[in-house]
Protein backbone atom coordinates (compact mmCIF):
# COMPACT_ATOMS: atom_id res chain seq x y z
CA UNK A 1 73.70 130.16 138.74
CA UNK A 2 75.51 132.55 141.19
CA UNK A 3 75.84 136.50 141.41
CA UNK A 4 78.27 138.71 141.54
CA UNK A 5 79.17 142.16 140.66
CA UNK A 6 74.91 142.91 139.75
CA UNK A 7 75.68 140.14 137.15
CA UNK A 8 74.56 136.65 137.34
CA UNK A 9 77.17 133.64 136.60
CA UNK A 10 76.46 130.41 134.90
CA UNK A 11 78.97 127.65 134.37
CA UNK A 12 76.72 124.72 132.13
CA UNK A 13 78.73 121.78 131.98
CA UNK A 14 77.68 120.18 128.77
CA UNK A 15 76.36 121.25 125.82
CA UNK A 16 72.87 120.19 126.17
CA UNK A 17 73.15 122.89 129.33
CA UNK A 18 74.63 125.72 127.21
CA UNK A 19 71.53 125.25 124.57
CA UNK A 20 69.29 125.79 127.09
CA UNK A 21 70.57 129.17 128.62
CA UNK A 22 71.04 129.86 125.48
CA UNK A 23 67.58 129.69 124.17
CA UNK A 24 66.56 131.45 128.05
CA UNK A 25 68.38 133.85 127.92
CA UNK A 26 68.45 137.02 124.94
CA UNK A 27 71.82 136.87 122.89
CA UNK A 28 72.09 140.58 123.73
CA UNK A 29 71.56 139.93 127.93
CA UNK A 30 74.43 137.20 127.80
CA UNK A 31 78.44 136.56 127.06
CA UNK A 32 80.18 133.31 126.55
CA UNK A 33 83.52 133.22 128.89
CA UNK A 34 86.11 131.10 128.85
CA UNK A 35 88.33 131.66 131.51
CA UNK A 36 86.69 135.49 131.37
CA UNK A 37 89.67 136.96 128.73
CA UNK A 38 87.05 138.60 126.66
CA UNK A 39 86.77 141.65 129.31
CA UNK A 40 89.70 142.90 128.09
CA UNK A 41 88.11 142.51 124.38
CA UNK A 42 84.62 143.75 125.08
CA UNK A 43 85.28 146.14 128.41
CA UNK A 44 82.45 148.48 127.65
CA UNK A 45 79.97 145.75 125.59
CA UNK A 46 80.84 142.91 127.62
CA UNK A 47 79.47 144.39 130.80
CA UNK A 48 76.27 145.78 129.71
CA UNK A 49 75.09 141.64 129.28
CA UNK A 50 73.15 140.63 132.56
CA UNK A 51 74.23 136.64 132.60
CA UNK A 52 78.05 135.69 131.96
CA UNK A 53 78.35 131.89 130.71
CA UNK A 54 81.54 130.41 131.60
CA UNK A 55 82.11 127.47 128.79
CA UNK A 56 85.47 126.21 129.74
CA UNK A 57 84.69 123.05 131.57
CA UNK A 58 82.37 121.74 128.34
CA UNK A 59 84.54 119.05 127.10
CA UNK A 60 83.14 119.33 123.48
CA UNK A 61 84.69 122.97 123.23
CA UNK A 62 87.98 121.82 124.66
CA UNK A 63 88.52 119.35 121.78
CA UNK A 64 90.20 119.18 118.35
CA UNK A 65 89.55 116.98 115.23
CA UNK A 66 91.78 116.76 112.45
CA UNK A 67 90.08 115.26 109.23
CA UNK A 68 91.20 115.07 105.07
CA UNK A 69 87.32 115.79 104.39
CA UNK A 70 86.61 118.01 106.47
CA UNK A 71 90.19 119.78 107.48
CA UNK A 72 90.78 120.98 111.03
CA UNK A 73 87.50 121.82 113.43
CA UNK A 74 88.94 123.64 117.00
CA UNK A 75 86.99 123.89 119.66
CA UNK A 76 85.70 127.45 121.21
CA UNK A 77 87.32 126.76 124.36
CA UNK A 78 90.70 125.16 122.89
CA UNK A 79 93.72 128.17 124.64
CA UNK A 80 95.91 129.32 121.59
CA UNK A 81 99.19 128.59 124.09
């Protein structure tokens, strides 16, 4: 965890990592980042969370799976570029 801005920074690495702040920390108190684009979606309700979680280096969210069962699953960090 660092600080910056009166806001403190995490960057979990795994997804094991992410369930844990995640159950620390109150879902209205954090954001999920990834590569911090959502300020310019939540400016005013993206600020007011005290811990910003940076998810872009979890290699689980950066994946893609195509399947005929189950169609396609996209990760949550996966760009759209």
């Amino acid at each position: 965890m660092s600080q910056a801005f009166g806001k403190e920074w995490y960057h979990p690495v795994s997804l094991s990592a992410l369930y844990q702040l995640m159950n620390a920390i109150p879902f209205d108190q954090r954001r999920l980042l990834v590569g911090n684009t959502s300020t310019g979606i939540y400016k005013k309700d993206g600020f007011s969370a005290r811990a910003l979680v940076d998810i872009r280096d979890i290699q689980e969210l950066n994946q893609y799976n195509v399947d005929q069962t189950n169609g396609v699953t996209v990760g949550a960090a996966i760009t759209i570029s």
